[in-house]
N, C-alpha and C. Protein backbone atom coordinates (compact mmCIF):
# COMPACT_ATOMS: atom_id res chain seq x y z
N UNK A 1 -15.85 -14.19 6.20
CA UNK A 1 -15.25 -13.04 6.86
C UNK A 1 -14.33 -12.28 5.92
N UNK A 2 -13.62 -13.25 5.09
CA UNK A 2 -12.29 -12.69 4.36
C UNK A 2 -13.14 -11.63 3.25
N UNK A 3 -14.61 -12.26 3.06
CA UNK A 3 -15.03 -11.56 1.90
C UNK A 3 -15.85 -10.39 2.34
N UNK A 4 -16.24 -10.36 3.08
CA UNK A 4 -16.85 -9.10 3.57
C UNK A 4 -15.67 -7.60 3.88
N UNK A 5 -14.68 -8.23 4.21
CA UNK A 5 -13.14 -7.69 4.50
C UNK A 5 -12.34 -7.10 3.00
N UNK A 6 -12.89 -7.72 1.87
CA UNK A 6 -12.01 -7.52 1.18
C UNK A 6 -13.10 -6.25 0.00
N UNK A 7 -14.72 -6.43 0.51
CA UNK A 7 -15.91 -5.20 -0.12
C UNK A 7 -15.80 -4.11 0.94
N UNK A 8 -15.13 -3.95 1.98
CA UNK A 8 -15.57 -3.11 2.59
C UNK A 8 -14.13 -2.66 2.03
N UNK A 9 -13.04 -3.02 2.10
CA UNK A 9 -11.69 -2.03 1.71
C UNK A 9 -12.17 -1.30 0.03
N UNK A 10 -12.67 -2.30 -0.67
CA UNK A 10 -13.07 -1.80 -1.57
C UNK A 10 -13.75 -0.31 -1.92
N UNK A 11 -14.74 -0.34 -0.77
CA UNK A 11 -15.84 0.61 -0.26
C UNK A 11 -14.66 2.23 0.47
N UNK A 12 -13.94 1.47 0.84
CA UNK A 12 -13.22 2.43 1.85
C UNK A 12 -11.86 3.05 0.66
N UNK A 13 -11.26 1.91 -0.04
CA UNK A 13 -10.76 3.03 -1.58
C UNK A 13 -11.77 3.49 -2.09
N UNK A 14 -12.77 3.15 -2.41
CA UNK A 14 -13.99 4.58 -3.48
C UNK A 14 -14.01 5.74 -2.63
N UNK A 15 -13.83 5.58 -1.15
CA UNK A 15 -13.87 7.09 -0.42
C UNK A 15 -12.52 7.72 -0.50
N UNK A 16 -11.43 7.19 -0.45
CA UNK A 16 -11.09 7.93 -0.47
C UNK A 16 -10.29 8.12 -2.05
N UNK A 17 -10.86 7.83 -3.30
CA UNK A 17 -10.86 8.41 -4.40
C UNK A 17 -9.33 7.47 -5.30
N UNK A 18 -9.43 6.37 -4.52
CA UNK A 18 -8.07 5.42 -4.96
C UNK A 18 -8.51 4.31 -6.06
N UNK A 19 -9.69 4.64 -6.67
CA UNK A 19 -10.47 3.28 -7.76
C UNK A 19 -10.81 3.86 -9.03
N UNK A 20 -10.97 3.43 -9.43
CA UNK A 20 -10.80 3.09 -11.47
C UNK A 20 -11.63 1.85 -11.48
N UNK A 21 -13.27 2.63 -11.95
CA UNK A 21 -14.04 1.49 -11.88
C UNK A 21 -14.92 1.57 -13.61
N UNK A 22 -15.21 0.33 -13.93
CA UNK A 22 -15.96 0.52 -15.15
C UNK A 22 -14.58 0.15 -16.40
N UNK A 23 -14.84 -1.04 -17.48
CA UNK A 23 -13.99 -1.37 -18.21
C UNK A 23 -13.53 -0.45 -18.83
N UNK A 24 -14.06 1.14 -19.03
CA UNK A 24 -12.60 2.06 -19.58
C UNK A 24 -11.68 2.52 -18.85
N UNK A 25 -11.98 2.87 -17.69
CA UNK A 25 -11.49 3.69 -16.61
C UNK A 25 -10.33 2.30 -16.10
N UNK A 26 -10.62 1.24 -16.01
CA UNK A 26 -10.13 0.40 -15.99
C UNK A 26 -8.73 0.03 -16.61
N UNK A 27 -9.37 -0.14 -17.97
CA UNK A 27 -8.00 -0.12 -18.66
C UNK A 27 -7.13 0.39 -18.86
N UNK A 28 -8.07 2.01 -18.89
CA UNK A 28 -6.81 3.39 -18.63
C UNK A 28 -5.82 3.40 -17.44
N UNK A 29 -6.44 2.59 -16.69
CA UNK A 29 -5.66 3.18 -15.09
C UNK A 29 -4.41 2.10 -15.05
N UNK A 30 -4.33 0.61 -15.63
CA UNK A 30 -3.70 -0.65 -16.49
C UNK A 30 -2.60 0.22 -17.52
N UNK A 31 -3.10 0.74 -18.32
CA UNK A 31 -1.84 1.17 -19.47
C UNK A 31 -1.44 2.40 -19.03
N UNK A 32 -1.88 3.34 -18.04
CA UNK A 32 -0.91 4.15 -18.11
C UNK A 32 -0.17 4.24 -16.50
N UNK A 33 -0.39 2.50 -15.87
CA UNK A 33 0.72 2.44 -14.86
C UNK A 33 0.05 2.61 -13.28
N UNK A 34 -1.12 3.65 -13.83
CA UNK A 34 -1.49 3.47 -12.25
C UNK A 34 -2.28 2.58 -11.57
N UNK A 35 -2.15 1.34 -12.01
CA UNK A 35 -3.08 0.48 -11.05
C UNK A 35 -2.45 -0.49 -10.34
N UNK A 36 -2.85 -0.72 -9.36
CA UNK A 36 -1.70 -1.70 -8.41
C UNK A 36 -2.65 -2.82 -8.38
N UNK A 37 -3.86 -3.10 -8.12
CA UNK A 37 -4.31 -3.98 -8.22
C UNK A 37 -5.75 -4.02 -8.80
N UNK A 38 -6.38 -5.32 -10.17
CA UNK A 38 -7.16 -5.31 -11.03
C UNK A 38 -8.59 -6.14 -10.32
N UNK A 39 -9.28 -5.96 -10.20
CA UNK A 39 -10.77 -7.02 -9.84
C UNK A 39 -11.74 -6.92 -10.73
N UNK A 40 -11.94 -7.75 -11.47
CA UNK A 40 -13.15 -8.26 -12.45
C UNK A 40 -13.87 -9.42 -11.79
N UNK A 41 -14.80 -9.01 -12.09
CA UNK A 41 -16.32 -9.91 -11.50
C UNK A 41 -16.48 -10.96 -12.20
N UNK A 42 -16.94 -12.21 -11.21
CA UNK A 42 -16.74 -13.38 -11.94
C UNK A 42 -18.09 -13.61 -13.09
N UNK A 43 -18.95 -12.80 -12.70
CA UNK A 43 -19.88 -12.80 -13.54
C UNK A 43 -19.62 -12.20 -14.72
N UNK A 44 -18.09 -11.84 -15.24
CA UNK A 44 -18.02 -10.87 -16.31
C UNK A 44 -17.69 -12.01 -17.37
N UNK A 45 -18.20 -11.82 -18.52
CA UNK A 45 -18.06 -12.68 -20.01
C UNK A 45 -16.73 -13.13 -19.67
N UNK A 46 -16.47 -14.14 -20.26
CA UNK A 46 -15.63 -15.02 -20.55
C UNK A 46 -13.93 -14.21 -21.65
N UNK A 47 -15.00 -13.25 -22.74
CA UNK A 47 -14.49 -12.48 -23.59
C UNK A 47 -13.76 -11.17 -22.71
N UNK A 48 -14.37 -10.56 -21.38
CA UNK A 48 -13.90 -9.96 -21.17
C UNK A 48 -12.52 -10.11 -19.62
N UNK A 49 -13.16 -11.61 -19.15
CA UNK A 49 -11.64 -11.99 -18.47
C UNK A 49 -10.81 -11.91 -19.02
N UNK A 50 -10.90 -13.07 -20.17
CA UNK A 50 -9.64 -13.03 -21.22
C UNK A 50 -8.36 -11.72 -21.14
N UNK A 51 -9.68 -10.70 -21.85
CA UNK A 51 -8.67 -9.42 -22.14
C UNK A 51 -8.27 -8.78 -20.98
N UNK A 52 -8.84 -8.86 -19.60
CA UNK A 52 -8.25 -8.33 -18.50
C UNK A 52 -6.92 -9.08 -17.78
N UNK A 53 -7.27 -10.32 -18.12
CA UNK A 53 -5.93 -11.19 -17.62
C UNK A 53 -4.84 -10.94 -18.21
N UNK A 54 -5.37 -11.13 -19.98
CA UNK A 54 -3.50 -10.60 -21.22
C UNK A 54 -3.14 -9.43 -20.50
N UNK A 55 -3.82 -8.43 -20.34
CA UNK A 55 -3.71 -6.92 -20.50
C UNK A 55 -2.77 -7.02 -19.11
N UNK A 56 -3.45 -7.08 -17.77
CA UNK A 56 -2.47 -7.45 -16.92
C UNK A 56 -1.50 -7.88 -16.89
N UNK A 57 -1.45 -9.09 -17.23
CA UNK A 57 -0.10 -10.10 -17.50
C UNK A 57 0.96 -9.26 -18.31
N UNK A 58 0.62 -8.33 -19.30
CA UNK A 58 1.55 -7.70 -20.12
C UNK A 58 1.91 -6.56 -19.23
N UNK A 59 1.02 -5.63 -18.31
CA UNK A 59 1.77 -4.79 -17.83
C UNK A 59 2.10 -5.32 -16.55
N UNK A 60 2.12 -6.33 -15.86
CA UNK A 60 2.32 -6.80 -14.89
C UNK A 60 1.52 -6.19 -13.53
N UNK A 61 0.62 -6.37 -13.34
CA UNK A 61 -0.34 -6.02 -12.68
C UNK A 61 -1.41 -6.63 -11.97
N UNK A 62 -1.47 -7.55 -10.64
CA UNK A 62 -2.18 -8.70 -10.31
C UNK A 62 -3.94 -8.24 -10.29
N UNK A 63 -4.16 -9.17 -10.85
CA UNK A 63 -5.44 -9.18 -11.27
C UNK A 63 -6.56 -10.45 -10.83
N UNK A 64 -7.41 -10.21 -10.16
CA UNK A 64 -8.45 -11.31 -9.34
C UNK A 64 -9.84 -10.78 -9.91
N UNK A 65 -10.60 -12.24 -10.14
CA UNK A 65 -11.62 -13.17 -10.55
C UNK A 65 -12.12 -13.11 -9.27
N UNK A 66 -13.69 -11.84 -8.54
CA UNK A 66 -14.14 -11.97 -7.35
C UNK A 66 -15.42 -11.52 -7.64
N UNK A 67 -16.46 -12.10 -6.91
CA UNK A 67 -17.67 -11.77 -6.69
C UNK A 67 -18.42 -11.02 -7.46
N UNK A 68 -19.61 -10.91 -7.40
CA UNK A 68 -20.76 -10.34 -8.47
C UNK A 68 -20.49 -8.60 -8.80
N UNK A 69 -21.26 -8.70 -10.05
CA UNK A 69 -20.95 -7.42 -10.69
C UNK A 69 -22.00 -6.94 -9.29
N UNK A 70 -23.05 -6.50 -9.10
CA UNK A 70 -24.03 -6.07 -8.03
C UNK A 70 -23.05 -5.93 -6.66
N UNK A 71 -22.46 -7.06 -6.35
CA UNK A 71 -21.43 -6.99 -4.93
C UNK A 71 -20.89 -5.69 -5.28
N UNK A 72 -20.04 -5.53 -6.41
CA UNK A 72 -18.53 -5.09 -6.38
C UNK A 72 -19.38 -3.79 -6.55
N UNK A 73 -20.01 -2.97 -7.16
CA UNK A 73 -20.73 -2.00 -7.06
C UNK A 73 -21.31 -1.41 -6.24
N UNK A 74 -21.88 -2.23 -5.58
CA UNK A 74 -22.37 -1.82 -4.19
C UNK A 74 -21.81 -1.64 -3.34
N UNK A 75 -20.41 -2.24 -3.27
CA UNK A 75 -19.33 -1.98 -2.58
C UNK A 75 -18.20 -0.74 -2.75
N UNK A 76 -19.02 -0.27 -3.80
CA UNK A 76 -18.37 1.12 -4.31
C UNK A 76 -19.78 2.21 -4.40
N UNK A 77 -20.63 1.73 -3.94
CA UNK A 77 -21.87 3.11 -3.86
C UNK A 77 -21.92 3.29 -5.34
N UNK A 78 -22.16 2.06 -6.17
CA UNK A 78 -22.67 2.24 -7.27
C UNK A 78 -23.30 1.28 -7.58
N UNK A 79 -24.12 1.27 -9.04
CA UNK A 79 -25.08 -0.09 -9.65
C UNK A 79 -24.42 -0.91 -9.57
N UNK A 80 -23.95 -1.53 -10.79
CA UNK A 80 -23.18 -2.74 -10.86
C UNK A 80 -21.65 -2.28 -12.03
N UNK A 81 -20.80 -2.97 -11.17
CA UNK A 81 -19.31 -2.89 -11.68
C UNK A 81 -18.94 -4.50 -11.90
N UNK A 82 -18.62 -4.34 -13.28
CA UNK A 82 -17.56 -5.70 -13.85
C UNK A 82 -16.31 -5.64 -13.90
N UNK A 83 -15.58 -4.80 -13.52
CA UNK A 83 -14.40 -4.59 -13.50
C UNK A 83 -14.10 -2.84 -12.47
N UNK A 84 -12.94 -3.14 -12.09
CA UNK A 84 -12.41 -2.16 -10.92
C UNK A 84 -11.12 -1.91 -11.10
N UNK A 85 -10.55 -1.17 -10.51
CA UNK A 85 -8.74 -1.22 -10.69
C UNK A 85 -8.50 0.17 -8.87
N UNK A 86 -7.78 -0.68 -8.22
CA UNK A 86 -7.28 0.28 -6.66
C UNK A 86 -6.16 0.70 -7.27
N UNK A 87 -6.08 2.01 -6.75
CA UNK A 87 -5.08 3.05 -7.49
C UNK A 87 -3.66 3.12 -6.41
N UNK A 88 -3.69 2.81 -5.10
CA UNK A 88 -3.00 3.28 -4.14
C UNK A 88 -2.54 1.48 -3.82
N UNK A 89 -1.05 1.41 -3.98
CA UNK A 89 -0.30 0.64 -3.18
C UNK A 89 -0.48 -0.48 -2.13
N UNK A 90 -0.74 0.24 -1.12
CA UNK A 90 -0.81 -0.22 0.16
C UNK A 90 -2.14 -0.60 0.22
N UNK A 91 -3.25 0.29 0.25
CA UNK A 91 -4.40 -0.78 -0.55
C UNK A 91 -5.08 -2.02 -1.16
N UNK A 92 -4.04 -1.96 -2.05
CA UNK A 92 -3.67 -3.02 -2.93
C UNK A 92 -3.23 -4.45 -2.94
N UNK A 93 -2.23 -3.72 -1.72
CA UNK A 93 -1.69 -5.17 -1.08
C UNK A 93 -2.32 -5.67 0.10
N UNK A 94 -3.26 -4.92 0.33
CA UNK A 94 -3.89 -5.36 1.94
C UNK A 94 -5.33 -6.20 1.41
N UNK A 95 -5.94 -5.71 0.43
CA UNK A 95 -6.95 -6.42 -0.43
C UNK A 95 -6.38 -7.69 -0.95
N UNK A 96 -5.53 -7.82 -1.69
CA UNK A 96 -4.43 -8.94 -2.20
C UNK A 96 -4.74 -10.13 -1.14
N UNK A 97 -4.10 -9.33 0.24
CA UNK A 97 -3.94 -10.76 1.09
C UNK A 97 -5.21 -11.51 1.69
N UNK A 98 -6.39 -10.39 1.68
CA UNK A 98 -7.46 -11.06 1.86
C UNK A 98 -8.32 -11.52 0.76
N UNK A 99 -7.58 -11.26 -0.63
CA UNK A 99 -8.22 -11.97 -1.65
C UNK A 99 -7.86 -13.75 -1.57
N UNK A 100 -6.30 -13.77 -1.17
CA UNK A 100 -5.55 -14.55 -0.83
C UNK A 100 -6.45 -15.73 0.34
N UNK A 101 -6.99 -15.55 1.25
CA UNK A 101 -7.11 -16.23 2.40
C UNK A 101 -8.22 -17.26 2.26
């Protein structure tokens, strides 16, 4: 339940224009402050958790290890996404707690 709950908010920030998807857009949205919360696909290289976890950890920015690149894309009306970033707050934290559960 929690996970179907936590692709559809996903789905529902891409509408309304609150996501930073794709490892540049990603990182950009990480260093210059606007991302409240980070999701990389567990299917993503090993090489590229790594650098999403430091990168987080340095700007302080919670960051979750969730579901397939194909899920997380599709959950954004796109191919496949290895990485994401929710731009809006409240969002952020409402995804959080059902990443949480």
């Amino acid at each position: 339940m929690a996970q179907n709950r936590v692709l559809s908010m996903i789905g529902l920030a891409q509408k309304a224009g609150k996501t930073a998807s794709g490892e540049f857009a990603t990182e950009h949205a990480v260093k210059s402050g606007k991302a409240a919360l980070v999701i990389v696909s567990e299917e993503s290289s090993d090489n590229t958790k790594k650098k999403f976890q430091n990168m987080c950890d340095y700007y302080e920015v919670p960051v979750y290890f969730y579901g397939g690149k194909e899920e997380l894309g599709h959950a954004m009306g796109k191919e496949f996404r290895a990485s994401l970033a929710i731009l809006d707050e409240g969002l952020a934290k409402s995804i959080e707690k059902n990443l949480k559960l």
